[in-house]
N, C-alpha and C. Protein backbone atom coordinates (compact mmCIF):
# COMPACT_ATOMS: atom_id res chain seq x y z
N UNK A 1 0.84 -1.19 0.00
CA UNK A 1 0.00 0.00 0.00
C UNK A 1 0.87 1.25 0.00
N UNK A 2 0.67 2.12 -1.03
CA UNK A 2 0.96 3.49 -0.96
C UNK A 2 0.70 4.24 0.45
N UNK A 3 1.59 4.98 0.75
CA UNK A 3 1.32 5.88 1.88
C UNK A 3 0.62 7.61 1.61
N UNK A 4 1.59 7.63 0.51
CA UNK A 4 1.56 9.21 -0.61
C UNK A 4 1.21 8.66 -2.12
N UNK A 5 0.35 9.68 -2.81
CA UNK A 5 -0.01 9.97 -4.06
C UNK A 5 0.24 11.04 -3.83
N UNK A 6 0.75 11.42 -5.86
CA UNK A 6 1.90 12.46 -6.32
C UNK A 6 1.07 13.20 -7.33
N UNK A 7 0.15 14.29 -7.22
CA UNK A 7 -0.43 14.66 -8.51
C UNK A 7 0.32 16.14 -9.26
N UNK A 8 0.95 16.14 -10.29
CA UNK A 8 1.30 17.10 -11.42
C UNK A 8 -0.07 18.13 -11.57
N UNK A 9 -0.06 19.49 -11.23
CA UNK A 9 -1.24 20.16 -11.99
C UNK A 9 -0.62 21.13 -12.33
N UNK A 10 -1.54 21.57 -13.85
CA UNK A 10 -1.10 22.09 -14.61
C UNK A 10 -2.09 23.01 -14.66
N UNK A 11 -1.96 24.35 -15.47
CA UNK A 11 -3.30 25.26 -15.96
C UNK A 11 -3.28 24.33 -17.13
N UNK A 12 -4.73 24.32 -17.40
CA UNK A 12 -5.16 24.55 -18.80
C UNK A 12 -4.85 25.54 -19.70
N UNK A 13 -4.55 25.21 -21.15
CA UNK A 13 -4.92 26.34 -21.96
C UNK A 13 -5.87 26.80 -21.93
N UNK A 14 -7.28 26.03 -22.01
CA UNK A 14 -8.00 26.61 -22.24
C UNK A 14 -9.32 27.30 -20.41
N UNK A 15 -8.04 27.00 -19.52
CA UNK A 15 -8.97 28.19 -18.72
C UNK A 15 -9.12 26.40 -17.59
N UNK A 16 -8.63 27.21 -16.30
CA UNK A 16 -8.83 25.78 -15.38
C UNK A 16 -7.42 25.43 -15.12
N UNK A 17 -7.54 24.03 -14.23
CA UNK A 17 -7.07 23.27 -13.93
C UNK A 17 -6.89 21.86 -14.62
N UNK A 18 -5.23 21.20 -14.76
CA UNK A 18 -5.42 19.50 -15.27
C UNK A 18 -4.37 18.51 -13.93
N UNK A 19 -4.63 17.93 -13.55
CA UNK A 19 -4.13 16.73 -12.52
C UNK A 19 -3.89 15.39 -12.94
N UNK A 20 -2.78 15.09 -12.94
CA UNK A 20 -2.22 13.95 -13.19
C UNK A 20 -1.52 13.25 -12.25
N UNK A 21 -2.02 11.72 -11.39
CA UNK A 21 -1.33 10.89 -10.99
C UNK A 21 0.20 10.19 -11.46
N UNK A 22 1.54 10.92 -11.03
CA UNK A 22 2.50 10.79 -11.45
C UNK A 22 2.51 8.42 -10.80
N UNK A 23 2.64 8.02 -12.21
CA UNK A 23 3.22 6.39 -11.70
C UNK A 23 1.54 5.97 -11.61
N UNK A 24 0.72 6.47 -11.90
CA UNK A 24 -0.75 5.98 -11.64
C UNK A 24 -1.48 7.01 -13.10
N UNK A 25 -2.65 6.07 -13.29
CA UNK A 25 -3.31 6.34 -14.53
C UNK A 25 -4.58 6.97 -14.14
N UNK A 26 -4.67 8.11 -13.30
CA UNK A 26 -5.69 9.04 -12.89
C UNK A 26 -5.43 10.22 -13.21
N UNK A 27 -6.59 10.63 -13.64
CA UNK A 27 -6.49 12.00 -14.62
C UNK A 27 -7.88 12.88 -14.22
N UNK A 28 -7.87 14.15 -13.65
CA UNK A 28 -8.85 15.03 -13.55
C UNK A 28 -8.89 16.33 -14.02
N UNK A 29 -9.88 16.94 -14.10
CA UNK A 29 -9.24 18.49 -14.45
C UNK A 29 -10.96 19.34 -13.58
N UNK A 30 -11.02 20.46 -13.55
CA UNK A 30 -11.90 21.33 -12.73
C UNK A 30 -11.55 22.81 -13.10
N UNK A 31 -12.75 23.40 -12.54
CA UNK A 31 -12.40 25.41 -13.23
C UNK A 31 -11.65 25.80 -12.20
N UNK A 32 -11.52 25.48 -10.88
CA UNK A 32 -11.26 26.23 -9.86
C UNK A 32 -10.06 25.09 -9.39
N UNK A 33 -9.40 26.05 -7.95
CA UNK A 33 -8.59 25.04 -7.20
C UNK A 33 -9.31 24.25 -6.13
N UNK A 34 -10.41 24.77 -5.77
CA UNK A 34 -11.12 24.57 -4.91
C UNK A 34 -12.03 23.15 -5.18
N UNK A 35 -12.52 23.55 -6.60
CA UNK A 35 -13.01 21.90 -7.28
C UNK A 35 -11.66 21.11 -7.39
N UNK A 36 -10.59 21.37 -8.22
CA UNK A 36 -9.69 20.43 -8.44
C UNK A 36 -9.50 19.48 -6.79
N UNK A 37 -9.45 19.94 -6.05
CA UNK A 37 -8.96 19.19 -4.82
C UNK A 37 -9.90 18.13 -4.43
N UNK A 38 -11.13 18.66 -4.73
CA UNK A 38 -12.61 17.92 -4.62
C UNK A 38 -12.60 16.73 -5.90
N UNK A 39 -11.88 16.75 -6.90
CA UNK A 39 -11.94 16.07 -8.07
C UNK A 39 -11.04 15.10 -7.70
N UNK A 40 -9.71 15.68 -7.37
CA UNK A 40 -8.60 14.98 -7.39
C UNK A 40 -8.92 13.62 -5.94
N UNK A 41 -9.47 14.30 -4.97
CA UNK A 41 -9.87 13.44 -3.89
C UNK A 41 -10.86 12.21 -4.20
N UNK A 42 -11.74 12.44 -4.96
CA UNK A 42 -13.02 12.15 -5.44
C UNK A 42 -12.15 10.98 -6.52
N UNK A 43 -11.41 11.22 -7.34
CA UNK A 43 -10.66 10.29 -8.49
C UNK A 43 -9.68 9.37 -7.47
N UNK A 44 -9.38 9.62 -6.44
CA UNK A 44 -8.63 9.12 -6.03
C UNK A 44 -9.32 7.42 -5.30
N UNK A 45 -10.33 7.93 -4.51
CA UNK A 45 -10.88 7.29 -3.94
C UNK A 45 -11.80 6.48 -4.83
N UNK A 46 -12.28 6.35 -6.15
CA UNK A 46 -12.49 5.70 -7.23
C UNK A 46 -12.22 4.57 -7.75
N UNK A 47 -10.11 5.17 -7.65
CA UNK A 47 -9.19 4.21 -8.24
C UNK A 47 -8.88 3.45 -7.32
N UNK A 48 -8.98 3.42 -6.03
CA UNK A 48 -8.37 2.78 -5.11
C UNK A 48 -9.43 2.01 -4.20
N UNK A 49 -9.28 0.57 -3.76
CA UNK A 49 -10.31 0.03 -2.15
C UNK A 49 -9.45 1.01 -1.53
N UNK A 50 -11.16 1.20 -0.54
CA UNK A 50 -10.39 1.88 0.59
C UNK A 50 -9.05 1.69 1.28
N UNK A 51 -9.27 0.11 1.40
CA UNK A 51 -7.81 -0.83 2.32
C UNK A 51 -6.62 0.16 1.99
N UNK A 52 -6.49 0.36 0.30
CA UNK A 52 -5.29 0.42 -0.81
C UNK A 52 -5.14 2.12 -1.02
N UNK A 53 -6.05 2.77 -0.45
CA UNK A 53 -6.10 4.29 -0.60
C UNK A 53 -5.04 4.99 -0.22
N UNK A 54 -4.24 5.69 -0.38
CA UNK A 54 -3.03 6.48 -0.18
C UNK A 54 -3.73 7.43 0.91
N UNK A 55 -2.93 7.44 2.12
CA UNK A 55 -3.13 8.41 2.97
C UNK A 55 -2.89 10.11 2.93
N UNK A 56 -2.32 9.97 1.84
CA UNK A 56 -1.50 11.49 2.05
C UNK A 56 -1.69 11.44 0.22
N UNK A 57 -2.41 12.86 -0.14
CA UNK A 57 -2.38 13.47 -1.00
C UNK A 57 -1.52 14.64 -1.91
N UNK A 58 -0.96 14.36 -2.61
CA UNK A 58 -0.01 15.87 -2.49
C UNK A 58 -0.30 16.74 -3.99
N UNK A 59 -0.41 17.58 -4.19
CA UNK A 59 -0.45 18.23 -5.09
C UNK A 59 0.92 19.03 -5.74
N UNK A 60 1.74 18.86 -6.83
CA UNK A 60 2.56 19.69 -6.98
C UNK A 60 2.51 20.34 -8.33
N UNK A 61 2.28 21.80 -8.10
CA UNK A 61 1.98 22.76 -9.92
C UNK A 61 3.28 23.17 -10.38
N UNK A 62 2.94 23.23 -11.40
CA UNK A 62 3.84 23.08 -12.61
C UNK A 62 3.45 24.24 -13.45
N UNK A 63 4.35 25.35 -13.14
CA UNK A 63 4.75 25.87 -14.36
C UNK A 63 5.45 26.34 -15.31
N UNK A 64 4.93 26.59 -16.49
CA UNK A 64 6.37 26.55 -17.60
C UNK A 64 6.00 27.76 -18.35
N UNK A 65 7.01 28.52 -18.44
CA UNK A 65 7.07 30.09 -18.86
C UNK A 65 7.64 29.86 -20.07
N UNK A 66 7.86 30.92 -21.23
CA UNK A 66 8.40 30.41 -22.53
C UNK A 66 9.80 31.78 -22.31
N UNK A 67 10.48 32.24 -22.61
CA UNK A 67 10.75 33.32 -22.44
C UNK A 67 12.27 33.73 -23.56
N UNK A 68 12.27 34.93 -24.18
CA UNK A 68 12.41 34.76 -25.71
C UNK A 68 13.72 35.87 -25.41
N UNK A 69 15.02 35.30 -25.68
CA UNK A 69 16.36 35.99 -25.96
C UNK A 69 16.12 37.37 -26.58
């Protein structure tokens, strides 16, 4: 059993939030941060029996700037 799940979030292009289970095949996205956490919790508990549920959630954002010489 996992202790920690690792989720990647990203903005959307097009407006929002995207969440990705880094090493796990769970994928959410939401308008707000406030839903995403509710999504990401909600997907989590989906993919997993309770028994097998990761105790500890973590969120880590990601961003990537372009930035021009």
């Amino acid at each position: 059993m996992e202790t920690e799940i690792l989720f990647l979030v990203n903005e959307s292009p097009e407006g929002g939030f995207e969440a990705h289970a880094a090493g796990q095949s769970i994928y959410t996205e939401a308008d707000t941060l406030e839903e995403l956490r509710e999504m990401v919790k909600d997907a989590v508990a989906c993919h997993f029996d309770e028994s097998q549920r990761p105790k500890l959630i973590r969120l880590h954002f990601v961003r990537e700037e372009i930035l021009a010489a």
